[in-house]
PDB file of N, CA and C in Angstrom:
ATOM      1  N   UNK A   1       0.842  -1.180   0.000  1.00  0.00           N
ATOM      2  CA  UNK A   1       0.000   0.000   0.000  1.00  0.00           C
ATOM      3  C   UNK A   1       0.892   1.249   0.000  1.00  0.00           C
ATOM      4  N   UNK A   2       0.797   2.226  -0.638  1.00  0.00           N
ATOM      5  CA  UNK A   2       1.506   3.445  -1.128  1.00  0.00           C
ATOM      6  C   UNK A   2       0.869   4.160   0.218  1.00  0.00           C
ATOM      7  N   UNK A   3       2.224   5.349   0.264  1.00  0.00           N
ATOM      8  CA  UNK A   3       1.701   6.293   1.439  1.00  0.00           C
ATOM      9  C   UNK A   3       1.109   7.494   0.725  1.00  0.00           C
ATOM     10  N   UNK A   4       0.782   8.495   1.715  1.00  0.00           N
ATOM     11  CA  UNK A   4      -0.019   9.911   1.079  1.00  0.00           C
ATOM     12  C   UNK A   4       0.304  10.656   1.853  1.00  0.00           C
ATOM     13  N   UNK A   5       0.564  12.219   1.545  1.00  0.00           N
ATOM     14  CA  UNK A   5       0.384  12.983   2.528  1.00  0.00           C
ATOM     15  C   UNK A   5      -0.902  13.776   2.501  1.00  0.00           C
ATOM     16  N   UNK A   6      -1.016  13.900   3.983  1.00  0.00           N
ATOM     17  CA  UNK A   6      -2.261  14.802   4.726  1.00  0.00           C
ATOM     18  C   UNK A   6      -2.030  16.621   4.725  1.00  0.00           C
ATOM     19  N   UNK A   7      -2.897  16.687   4.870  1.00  0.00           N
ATOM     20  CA  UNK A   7      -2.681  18.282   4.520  1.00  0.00           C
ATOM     21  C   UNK A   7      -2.257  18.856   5.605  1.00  0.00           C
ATOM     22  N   UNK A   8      -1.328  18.209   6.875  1.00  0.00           N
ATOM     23  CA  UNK A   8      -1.043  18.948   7.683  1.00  0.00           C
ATOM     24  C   UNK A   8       0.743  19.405   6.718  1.00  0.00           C
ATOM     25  N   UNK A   9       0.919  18.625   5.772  1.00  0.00           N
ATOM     26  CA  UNK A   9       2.553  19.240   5.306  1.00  0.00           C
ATOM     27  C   UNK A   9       2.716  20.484   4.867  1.00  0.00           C
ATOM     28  N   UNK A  10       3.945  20.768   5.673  1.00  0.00           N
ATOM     29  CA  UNK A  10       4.288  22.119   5.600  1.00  0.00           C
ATOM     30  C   UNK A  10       5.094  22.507   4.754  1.00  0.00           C
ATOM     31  N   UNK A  11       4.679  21.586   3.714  1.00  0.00           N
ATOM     32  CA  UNK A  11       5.715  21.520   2.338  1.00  0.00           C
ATOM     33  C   UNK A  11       7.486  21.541   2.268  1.00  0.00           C
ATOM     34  N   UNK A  12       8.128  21.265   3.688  1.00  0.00           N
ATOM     35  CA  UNK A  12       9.239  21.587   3.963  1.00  0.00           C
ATOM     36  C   UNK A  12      10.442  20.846   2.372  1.00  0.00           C
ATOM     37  N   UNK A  13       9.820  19.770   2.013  1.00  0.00           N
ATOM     38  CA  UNK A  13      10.257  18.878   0.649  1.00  0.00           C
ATOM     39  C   UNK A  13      11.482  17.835   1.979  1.00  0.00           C
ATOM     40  N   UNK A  14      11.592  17.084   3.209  1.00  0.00           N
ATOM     41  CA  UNK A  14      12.390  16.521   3.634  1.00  0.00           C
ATOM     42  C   UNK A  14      11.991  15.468   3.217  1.00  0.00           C
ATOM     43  N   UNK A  15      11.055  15.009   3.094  1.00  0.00           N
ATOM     44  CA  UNK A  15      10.177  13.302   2.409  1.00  0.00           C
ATOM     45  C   UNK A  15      11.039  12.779   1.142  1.00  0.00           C
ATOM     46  N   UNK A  16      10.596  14.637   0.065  1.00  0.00           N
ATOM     47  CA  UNK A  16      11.258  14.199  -1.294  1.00  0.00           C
ATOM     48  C   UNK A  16      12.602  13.912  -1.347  1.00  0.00           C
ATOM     49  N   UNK A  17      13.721  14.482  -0.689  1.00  0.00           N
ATOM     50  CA  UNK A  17      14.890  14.247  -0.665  1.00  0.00           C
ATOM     51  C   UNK A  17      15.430  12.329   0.027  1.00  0.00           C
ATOM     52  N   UNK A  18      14.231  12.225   0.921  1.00  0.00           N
ATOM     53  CA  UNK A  18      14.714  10.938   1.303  1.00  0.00           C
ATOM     54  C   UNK A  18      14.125   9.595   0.144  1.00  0.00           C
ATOM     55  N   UNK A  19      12.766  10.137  -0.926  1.00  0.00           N
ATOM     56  CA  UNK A  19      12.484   9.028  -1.204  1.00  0.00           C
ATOM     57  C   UNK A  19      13.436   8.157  -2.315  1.00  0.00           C
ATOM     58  N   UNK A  20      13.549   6.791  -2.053  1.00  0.00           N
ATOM     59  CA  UNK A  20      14.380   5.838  -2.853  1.00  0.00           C
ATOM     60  C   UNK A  20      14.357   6.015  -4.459  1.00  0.00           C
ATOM     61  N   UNK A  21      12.525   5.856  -4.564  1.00  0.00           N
ATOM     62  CA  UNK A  21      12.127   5.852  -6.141  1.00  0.00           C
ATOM     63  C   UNK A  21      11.880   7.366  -6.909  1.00  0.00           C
ATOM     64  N   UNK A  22      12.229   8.212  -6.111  1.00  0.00           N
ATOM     65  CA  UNK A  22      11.516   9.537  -6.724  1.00  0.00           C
ATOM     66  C   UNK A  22      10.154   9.411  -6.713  1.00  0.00           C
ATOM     67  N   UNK A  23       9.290   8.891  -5.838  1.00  0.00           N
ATOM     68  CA  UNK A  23       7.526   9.083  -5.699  1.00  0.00           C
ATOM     69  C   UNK A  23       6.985  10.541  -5.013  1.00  0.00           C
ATOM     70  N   UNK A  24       7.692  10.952  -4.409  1.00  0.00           N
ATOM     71  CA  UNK A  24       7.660  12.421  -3.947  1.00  0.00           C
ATOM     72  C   UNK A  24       7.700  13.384  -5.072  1.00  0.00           C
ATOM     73  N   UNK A  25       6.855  14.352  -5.200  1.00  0.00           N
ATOM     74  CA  UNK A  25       7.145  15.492  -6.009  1.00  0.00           C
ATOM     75  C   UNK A  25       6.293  17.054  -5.195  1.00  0.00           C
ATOM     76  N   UNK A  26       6.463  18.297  -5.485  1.00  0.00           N
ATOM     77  CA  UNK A  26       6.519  19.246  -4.528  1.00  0.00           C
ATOM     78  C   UNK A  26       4.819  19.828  -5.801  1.00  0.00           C
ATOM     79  N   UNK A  27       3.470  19.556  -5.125  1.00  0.00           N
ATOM     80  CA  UNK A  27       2.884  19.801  -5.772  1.00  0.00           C
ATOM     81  C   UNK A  27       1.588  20.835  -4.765  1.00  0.00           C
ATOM     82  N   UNK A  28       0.792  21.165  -5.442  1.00  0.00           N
ATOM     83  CA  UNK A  28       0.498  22.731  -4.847  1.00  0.00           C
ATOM     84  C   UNK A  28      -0.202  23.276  -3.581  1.00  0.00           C
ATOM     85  N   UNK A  29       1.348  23.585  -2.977  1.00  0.00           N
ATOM     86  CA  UNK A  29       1.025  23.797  -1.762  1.00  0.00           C
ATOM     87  C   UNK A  29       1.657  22.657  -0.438  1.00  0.00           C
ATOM     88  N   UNK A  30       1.518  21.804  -0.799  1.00  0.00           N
ATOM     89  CA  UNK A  30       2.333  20.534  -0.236  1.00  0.00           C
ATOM     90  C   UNK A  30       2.722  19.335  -1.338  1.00  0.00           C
ATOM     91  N   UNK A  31       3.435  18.725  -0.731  1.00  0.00           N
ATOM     92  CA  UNK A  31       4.144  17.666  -1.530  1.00  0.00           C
ATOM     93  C   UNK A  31       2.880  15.863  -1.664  1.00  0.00           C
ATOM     94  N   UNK A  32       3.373  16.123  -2.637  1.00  0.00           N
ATOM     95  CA  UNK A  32       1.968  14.469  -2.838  1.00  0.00           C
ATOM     96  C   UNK A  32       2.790  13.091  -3.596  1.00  0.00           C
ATOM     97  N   UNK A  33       2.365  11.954  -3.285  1.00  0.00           N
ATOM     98  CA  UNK A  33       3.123  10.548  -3.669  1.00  0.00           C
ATOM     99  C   UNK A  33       2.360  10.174  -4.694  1.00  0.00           C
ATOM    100  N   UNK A  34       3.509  10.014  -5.903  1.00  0.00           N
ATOM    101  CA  UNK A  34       2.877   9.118  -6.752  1.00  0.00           C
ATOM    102  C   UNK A  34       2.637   7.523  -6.259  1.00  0.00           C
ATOM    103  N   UNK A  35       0.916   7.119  -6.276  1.00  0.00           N
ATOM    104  CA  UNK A  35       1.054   5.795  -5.563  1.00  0.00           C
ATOM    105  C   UNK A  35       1.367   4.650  -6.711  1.00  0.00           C
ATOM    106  N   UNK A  36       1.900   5.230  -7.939  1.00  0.00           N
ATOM    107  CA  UNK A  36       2.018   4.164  -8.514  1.00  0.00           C
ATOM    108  C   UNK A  36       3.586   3.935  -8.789  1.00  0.00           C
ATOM    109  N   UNK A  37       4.000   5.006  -8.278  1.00  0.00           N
ATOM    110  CA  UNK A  37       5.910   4.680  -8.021  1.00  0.00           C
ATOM    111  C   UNK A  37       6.401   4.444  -6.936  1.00  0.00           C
ATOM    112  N   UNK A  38       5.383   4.691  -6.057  1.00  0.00           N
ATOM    113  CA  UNK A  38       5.769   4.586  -4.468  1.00  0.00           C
ATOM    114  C   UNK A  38       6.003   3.127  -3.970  1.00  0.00           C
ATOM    115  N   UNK A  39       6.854   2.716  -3.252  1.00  0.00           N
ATOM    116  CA  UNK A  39       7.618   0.943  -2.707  1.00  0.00           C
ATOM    117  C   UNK A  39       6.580   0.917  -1.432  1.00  0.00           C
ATOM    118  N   UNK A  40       6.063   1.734  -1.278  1.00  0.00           N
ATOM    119  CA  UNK A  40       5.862   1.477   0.628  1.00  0.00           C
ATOM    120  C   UNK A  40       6.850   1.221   1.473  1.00  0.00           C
ATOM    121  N   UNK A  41       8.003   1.840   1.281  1.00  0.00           N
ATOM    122  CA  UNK A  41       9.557   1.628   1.951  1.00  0.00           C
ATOM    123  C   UNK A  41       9.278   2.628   3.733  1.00  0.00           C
ATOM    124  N   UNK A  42       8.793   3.581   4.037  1.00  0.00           N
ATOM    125  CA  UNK A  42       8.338   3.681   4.807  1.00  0.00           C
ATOM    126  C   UNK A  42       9.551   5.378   5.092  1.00  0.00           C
ATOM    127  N   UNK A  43      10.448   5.550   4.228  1.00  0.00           N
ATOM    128  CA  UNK A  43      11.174   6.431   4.844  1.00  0.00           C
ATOM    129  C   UNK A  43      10.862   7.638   4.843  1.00  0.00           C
ATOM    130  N   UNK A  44      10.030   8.035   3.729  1.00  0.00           N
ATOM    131  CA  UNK A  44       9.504   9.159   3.807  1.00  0.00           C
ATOM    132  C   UNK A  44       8.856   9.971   4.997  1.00  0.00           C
ATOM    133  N   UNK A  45       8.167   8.857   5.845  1.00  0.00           N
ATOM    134  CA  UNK A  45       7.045   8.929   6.735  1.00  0.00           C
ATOM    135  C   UNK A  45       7.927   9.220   8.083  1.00  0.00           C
ATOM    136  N   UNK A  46       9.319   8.683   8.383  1.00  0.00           N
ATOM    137  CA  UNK A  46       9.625   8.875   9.239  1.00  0.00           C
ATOM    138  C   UNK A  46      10.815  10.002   9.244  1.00  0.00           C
ATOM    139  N   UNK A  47      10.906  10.864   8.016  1.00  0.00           N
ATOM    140  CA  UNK A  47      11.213  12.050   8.087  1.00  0.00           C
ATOM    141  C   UNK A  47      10.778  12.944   8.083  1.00  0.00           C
ATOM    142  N   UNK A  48       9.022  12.668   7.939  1.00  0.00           N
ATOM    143  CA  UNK A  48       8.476  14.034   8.294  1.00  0.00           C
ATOM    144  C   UNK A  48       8.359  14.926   9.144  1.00  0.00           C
ATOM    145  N   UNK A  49       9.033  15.966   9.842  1.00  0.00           N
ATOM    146  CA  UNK A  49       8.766  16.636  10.511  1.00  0.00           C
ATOM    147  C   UNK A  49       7.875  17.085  11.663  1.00  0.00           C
ATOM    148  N   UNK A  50       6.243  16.392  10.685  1.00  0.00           N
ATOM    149  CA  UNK A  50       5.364  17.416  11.303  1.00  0.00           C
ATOM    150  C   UNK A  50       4.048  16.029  11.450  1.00  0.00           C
ATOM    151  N   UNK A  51       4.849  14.587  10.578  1.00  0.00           N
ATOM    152  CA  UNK A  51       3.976  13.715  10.776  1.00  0.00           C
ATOM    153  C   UNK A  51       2.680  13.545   9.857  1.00  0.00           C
ATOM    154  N   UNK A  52       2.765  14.144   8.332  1.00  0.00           N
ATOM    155  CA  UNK A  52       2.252  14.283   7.582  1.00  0.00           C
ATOM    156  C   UNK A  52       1.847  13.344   6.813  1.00  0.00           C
ATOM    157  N   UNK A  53       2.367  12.328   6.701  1.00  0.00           N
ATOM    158  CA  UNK A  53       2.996  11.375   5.888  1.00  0.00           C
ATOM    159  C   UNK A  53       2.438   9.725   6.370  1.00  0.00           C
ATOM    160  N   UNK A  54       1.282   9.381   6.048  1.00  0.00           N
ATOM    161  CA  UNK A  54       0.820   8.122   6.627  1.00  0.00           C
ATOM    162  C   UNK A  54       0.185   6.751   5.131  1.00  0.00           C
ATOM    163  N   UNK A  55      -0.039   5.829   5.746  1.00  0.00           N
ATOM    164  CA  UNK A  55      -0.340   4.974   4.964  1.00  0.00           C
ATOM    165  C   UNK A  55      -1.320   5.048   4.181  1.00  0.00           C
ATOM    166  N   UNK A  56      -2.074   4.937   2.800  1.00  0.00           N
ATOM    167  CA  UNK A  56      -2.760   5.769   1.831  1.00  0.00           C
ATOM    168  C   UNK A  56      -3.903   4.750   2.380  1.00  0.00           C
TER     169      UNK A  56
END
């Protein structure tokens, strides 16, 4: 299952820099996962900052 972010992101982009596949991209206003490139690797989620970042 691909993750998603919630609209609490504060668009900081720390997710995109960590993800493996490039599924992160900086889209408007906060950052959103492509769920069809996304591994479910989980690292994104535990660099979020603010906890944005949960299972889709």
């Amino acid at each position: 299952m691909a993750r998603k972010v919630t609209d609490a992101c504060v668009n900081c982009g720390a997710c995109e820099a960590v993800c493996p596949v490039g599924a992160i991209a900086e889209g408007d206003g906060q950052h959103v996962v492509d769920p069809d490139v996304c591994i479910d690797c989980g690292a994104c989620e535990g660099e979020c900052p603010v906890g944005a970042i949960e299972e889709a």
